[in-house]
PDB file of N, CA and C in Angstrom:
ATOM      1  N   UNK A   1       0.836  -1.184   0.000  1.00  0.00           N
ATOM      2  CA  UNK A   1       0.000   0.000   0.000  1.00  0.00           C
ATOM      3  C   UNK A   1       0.878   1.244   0.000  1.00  0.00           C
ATOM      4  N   UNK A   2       0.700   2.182  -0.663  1.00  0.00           N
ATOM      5  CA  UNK A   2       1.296   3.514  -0.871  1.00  0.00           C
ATOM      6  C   UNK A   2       1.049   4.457   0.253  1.00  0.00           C
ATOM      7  N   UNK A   3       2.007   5.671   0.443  1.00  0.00           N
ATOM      8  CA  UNK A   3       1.749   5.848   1.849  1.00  0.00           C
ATOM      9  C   UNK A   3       0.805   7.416   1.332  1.00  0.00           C
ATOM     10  N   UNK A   4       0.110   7.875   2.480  1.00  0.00           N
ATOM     11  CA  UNK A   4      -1.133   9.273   1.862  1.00  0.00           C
ATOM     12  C   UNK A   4       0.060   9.845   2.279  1.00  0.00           C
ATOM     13  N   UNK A   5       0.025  11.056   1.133  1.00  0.00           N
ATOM     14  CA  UNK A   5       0.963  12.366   0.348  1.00  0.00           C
ATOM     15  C   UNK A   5       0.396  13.330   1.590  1.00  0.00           C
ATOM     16  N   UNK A   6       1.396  13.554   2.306  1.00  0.00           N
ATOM     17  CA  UNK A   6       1.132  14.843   2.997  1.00  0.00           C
ATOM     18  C   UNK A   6       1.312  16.109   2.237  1.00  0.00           C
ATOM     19  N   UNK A   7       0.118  17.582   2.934  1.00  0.00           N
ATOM     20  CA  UNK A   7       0.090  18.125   2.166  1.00  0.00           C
ATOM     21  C   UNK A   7       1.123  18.935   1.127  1.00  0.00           C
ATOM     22  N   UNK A   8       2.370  19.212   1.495  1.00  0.00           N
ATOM     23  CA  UNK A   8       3.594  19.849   1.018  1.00  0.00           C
ATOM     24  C   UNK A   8       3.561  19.010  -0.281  1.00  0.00           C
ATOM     25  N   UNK A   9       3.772  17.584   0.010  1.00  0.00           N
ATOM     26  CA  UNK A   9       3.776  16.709  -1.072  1.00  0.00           C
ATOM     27  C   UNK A   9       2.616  16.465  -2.343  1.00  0.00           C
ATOM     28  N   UNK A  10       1.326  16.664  -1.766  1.00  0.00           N
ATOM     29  CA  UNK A  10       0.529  16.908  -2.704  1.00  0.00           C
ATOM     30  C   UNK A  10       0.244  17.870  -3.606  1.00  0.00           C
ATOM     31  N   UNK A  11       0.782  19.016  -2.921  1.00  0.00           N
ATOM     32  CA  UNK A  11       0.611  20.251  -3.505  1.00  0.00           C
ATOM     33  C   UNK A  11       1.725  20.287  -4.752  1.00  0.00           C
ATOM     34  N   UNK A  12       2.748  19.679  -4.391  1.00  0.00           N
ATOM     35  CA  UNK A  12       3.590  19.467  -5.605  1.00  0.00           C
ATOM     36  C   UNK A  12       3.552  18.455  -6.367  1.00  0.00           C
ATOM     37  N   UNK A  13       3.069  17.194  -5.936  1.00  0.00           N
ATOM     38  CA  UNK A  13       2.461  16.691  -7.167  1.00  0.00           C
ATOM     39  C   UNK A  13       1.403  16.883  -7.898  1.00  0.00           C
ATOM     40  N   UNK A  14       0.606  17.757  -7.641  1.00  0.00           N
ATOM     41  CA  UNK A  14      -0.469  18.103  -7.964  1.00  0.00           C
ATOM     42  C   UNK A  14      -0.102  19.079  -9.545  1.00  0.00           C
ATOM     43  N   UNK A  15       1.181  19.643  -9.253  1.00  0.00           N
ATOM     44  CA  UNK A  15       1.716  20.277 -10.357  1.00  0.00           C
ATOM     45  C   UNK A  15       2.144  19.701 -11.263  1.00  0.00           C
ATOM     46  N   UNK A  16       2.350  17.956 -11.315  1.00  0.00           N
ATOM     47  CA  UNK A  16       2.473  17.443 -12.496  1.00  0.00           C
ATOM     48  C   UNK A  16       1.355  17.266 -12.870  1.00  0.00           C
ATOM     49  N   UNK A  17       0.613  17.301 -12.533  1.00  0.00           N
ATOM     50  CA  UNK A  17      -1.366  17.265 -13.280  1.00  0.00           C
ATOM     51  C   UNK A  17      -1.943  18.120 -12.858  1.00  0.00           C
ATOM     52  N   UNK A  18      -1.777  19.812 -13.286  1.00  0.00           N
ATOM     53  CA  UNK A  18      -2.595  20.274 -13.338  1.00  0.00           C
ATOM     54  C   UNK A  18      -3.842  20.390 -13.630  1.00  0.00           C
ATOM     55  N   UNK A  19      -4.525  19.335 -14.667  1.00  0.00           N
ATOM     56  CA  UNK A  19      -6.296  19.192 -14.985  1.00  0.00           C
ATOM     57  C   UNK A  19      -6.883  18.730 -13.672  1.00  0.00           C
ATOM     58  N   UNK A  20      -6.060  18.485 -12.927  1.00  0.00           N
ATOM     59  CA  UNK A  20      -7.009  17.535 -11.662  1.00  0.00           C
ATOM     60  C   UNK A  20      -7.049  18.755 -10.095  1.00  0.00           C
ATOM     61  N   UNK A  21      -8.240  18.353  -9.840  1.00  0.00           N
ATOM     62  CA  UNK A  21      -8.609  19.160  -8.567  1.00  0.00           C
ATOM     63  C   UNK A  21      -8.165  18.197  -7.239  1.00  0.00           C
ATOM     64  N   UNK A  22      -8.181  19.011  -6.219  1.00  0.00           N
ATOM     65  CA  UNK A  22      -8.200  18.120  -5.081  1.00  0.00           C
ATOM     66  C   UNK A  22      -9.541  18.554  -4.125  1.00  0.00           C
ATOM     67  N   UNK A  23     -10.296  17.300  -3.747  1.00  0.00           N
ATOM     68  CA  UNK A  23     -11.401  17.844  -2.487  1.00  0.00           C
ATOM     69  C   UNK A  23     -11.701  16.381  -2.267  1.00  0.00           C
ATOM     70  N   UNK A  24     -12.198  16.478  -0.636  1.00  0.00           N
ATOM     71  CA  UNK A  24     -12.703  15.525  -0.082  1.00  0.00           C
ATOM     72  C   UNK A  24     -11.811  14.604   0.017  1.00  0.00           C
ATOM     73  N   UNK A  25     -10.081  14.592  -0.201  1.00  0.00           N
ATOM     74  CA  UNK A  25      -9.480  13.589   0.133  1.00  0.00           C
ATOM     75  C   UNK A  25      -9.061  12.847  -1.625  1.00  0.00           C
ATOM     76  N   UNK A  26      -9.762  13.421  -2.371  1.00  0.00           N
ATOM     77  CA  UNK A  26      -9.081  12.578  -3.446  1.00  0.00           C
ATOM     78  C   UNK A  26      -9.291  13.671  -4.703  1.00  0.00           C
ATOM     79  N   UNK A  27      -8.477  13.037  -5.846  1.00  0.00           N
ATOM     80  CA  UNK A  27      -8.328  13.890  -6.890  1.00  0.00           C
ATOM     81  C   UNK A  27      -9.251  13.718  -8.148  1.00  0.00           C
ATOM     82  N   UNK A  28     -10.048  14.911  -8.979  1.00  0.00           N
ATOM     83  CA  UNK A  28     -10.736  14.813  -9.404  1.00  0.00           C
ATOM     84  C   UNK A  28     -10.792  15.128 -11.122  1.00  0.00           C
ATOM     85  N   UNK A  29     -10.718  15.285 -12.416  1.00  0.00           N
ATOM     86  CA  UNK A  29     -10.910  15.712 -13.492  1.00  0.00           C
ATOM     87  C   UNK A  29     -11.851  15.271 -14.065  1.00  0.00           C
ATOM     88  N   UNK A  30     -12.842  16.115 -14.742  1.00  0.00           N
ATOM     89  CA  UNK A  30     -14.047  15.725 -15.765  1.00  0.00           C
ATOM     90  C   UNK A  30     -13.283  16.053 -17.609  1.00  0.00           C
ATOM     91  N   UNK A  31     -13.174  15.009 -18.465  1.00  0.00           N
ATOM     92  CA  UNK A  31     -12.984  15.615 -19.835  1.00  0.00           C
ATOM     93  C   UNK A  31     -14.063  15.064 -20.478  1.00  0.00           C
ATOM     94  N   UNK A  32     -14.487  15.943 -21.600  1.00  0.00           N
ATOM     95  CA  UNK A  32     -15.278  16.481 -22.532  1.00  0.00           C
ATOM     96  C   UNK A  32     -15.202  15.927 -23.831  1.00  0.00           C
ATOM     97  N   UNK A  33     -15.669  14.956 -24.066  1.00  0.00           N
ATOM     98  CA  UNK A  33     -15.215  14.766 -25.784  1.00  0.00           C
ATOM     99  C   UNK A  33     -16.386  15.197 -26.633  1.00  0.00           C
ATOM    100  N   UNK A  34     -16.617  15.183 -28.188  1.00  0.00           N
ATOM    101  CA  UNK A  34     -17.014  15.519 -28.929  1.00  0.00           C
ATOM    102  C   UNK A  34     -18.520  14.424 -29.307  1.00  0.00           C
ATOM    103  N   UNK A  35     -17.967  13.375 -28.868  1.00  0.00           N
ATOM    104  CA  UNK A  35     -19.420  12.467 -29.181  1.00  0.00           C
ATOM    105  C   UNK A  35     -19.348  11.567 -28.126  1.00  0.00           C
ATOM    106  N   UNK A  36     -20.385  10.985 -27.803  1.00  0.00           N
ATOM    107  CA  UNK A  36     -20.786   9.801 -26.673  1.00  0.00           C
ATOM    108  C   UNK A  36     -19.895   8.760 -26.836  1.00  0.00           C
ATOM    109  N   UNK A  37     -19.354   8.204 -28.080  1.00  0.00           N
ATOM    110  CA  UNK A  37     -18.746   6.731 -28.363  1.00  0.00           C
ATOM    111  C   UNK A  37     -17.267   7.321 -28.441  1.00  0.00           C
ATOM    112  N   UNK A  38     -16.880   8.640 -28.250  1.00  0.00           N
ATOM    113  CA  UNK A  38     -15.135   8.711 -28.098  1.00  0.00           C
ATOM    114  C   UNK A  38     -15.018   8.871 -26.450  1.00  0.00           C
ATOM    115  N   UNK A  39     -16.033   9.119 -25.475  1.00  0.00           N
ATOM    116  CA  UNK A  39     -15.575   9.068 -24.385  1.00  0.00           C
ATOM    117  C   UNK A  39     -15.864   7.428 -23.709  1.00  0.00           C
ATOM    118  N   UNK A  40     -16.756   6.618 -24.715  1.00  0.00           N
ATOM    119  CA  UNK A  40     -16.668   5.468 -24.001  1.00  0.00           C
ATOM    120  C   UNK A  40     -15.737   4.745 -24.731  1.00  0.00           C
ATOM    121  N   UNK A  41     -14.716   4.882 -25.857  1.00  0.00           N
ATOM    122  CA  UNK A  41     -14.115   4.979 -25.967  1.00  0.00           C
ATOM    123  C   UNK A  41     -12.505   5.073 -25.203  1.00  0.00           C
ATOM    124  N   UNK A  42     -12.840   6.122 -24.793  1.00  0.00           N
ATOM    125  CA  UNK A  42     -11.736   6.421 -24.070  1.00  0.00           C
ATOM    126  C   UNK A  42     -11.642   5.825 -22.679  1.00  0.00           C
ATOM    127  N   UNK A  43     -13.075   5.364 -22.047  1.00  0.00           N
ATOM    128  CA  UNK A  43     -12.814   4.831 -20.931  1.00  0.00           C
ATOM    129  C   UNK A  43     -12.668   3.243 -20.611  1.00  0.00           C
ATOM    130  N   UNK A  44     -12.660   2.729 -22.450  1.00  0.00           N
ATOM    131  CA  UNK A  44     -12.094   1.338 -22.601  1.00  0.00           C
ATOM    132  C   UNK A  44     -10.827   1.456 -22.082  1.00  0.00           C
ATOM    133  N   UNK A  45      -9.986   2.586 -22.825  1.00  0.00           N
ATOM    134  CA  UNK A  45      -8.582   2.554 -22.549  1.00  0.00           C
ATOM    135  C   UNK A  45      -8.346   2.470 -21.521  1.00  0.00           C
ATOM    136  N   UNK A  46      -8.957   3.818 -20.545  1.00  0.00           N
ATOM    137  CA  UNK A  46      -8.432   3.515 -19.223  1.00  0.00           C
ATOM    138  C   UNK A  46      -8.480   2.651 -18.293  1.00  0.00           C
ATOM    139  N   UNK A  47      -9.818   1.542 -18.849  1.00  0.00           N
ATOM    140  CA  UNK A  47      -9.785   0.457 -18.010  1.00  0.00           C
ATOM    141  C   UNK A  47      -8.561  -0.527 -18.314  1.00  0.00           C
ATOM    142  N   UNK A  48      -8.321  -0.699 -19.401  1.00  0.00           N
ATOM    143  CA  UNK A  48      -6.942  -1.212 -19.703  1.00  0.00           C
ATOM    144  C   UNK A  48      -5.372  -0.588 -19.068  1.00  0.00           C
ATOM    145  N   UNK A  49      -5.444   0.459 -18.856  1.00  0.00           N
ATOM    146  CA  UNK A  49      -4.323   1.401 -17.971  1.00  0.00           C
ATOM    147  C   UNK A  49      -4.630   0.928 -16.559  1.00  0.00           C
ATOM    148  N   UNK A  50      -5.900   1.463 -16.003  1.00  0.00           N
ATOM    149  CA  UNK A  50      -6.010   1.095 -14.389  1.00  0.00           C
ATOM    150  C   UNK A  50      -6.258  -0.018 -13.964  1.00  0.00           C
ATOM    151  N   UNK A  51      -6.585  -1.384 -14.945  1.00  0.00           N
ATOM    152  CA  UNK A  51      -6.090  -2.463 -14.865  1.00  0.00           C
ATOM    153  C   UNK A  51      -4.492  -2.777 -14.449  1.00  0.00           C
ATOM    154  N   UNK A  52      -3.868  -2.868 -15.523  1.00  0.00           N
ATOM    155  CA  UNK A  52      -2.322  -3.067 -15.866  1.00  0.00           C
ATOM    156  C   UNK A  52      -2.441  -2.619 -14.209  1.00  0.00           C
ATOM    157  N   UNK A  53      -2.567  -1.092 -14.010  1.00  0.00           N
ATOM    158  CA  UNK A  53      -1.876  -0.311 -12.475  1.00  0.00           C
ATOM    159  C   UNK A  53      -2.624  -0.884 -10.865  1.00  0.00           C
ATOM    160  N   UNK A  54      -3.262  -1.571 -11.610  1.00  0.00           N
ATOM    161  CA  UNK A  54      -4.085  -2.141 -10.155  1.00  0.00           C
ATOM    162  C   UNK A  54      -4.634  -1.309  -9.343  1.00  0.00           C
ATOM    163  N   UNK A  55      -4.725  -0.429  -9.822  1.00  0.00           N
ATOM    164  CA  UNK A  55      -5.965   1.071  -9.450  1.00  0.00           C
ATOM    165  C   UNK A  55      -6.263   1.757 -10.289  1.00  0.00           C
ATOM    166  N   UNK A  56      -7.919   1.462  -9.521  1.00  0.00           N
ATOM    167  CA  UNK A  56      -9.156   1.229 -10.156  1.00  0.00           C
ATOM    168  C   UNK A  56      -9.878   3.111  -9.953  1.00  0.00           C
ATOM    169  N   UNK A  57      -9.968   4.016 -10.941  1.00  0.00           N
ATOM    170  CA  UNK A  57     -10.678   5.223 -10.802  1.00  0.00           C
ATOM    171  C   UNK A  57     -12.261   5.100 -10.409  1.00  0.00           C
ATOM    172  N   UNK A  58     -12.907   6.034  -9.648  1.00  0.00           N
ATOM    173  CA  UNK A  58     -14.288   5.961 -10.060  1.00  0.00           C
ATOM    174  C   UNK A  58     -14.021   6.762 -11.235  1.00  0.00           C
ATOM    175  N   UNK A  59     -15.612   6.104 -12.271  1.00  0.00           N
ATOM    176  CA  UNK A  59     -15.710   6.886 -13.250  1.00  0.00           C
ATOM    177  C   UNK A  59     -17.426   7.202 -13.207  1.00  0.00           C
ATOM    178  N   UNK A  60     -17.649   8.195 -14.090  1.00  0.00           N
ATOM    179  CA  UNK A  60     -18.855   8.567 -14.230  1.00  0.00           C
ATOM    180  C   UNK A  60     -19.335   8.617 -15.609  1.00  0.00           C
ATOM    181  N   UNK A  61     -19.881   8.250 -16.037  1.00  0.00           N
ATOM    182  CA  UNK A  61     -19.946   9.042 -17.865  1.00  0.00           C
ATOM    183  C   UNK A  61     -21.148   9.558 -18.017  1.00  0.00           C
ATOM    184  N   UNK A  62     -21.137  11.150 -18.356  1.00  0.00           N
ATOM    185  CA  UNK A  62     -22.813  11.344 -18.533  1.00  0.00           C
ATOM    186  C   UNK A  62     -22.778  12.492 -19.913  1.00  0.00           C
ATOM    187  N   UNK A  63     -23.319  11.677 -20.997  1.00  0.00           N
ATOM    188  CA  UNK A  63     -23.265  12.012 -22.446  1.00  0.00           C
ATOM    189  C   UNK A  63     -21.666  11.693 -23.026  1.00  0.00           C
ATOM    190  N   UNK A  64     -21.408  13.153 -22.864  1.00  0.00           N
ATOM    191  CA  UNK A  64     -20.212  13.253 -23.583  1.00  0.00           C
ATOM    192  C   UNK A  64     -19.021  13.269 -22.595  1.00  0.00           C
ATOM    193  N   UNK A  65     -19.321  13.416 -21.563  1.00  0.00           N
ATOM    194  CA  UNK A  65     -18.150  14.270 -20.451  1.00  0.00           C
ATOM    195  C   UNK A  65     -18.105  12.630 -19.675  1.00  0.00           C
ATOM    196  N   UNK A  66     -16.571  12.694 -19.415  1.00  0.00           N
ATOM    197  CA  UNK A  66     -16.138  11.775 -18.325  1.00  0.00           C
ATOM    198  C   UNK A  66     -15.707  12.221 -16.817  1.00  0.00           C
ATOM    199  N   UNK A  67     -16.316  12.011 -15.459  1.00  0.00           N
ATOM    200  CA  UNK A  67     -15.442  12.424 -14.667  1.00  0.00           C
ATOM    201  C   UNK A  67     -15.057  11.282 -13.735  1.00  0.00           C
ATOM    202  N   UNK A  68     -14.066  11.576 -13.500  1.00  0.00           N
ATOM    203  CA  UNK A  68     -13.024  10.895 -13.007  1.00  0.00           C
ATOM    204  C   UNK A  68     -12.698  11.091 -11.370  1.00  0.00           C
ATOM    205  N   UNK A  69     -12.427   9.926 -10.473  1.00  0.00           N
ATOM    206  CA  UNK A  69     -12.120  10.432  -8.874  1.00  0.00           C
ATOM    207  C   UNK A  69     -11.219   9.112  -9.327  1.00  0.00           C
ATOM    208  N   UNK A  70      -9.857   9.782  -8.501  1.00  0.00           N
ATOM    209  CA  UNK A  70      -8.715   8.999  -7.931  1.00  0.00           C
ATOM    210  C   UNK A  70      -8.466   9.225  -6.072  1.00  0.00           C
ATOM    211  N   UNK A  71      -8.598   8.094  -5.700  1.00  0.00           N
ATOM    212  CA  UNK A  71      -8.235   7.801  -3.976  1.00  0.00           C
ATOM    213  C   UNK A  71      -7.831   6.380  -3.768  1.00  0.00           C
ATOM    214  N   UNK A  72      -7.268   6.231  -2.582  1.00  0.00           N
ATOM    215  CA  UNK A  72      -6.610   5.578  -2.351  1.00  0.00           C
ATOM    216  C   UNK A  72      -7.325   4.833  -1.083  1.00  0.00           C
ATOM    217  N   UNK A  73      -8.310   4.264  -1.039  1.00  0.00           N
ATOM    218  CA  UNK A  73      -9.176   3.960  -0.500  1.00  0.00           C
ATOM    219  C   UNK A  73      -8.692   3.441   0.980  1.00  0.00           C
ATOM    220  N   UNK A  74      -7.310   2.078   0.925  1.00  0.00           N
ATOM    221  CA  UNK A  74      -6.702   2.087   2.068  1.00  0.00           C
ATOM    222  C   UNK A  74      -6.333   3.300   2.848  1.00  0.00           C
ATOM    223  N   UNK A  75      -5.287   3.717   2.275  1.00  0.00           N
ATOM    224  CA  UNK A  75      -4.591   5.115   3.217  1.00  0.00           C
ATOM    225  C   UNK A  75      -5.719   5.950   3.233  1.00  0.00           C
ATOM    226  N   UNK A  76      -6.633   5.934   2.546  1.00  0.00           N
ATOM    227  CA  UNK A  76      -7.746   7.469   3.171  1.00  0.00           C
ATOM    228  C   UNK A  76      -7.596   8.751   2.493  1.00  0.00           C
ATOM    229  N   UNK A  77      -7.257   8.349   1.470  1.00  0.00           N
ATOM    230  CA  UNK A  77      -6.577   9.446   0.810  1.00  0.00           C
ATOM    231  C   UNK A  77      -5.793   9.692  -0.687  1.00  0.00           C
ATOM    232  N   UNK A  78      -5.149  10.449  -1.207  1.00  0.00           N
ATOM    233  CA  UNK A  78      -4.241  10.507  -2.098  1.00  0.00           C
ATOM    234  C   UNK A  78      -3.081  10.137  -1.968  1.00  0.00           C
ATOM    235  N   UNK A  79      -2.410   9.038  -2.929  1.00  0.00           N
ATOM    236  CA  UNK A  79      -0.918   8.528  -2.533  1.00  0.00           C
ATOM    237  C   UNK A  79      -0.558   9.145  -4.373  1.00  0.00           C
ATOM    238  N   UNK A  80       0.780   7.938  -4.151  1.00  0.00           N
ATOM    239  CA  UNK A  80       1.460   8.480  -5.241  1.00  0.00           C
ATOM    240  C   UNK A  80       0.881   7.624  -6.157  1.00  0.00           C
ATOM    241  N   UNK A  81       0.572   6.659  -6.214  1.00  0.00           N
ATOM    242  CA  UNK A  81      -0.484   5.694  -6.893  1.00  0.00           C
ATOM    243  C   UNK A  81      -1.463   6.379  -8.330  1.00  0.00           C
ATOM    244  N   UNK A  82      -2.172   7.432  -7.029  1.00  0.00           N
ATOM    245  CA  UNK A  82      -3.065   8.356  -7.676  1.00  0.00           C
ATOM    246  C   UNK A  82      -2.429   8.991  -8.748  1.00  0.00           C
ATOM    247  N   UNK A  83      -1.394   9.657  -7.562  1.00  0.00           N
ATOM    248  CA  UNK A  83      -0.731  10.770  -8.729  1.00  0.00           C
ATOM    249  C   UNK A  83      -0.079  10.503 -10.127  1.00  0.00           C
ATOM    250  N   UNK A  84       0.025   8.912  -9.745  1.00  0.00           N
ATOM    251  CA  UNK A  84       0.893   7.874 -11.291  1.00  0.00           C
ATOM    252  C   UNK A  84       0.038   7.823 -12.436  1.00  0.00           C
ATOM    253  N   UNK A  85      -1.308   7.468 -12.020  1.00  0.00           N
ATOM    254  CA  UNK A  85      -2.721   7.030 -12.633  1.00  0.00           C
ATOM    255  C   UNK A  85      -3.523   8.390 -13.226  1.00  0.00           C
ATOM    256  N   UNK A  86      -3.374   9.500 -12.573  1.00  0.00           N
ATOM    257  CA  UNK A  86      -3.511  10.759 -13.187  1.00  0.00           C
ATOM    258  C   UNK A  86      -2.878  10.976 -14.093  1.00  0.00           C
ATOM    259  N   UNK A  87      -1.177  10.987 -14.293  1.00  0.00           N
ATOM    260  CA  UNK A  87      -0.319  10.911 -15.097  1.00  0.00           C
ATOM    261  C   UNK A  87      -0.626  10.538 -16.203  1.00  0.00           C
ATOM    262  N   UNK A  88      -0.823   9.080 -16.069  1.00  0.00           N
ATOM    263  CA  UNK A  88      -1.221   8.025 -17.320  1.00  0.00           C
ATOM    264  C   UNK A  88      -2.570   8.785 -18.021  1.00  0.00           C
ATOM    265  N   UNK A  89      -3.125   8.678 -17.307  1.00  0.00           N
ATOM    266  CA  UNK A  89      -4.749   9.280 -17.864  1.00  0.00           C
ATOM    267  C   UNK A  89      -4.150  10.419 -18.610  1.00  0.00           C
ATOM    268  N   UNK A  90      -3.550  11.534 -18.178  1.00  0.00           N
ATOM    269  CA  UNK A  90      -3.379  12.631 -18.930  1.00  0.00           C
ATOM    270  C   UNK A  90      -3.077  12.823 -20.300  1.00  0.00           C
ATOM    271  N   UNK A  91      -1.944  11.800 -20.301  1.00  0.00           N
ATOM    272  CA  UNK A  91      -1.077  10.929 -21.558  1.00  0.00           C
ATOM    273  C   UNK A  91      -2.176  10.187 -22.533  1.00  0.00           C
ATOM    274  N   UNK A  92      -3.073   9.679 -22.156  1.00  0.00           N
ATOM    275  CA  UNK A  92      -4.191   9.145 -22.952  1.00  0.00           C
ATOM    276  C   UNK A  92      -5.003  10.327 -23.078  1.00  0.00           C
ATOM    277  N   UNK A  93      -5.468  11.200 -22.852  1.00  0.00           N
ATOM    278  CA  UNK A  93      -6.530  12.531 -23.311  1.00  0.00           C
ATOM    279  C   UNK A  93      -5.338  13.058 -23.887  1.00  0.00           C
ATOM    280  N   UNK A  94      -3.985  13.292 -24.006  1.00  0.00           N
ATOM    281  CA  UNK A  94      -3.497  14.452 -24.695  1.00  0.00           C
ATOM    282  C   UNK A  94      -2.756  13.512 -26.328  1.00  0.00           C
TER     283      UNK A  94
END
């Protein structure tokens, strides 16, 4: 288990993914695609990514827009886990 990012530490990883918010303990981004079948689409992929990483995002899909929560359900929180899996995700939307 990964250990929860105290805040000094989050705040700077947080700067390698800027699209993502932090509240309630975990990290958040909604993206937007152009039609219904490129964001389910896209969340084939990531099940194939947060597979492989053995953490699992909530996801949401409603129409076109995906949103996304990363936590770390053991520690209670945001680890580096998250912050890896944000990463990846980013790399797949860009």
């Amino acid at each position: 288990m990964s250990d929860l990012l105290e805040d000094d530490d989050l705040t700077t990883a947080l700067k390698k993914c800027p699209e993502w918010d932090y509240e309630n303990n975990a990290i958040h981004r909604t993206i937007e695609f152009e039609e219904f079948m490129e964001a389910i689409d896209f969340v084939n992929d990531l099940a194939e990514i947060a597979d492989e990483a053995q953490h699992h995002p909530d996801i949401r899909i409603r129409d076109t827009k995906v949103s996304l929560k990363l936590t770390t359900h053991d520690a209670g929180g945001v680890t580096d886990a998250d912050i890896e899996l944000a990463q990846r995700i980013d790399n797949l939307v860009d």
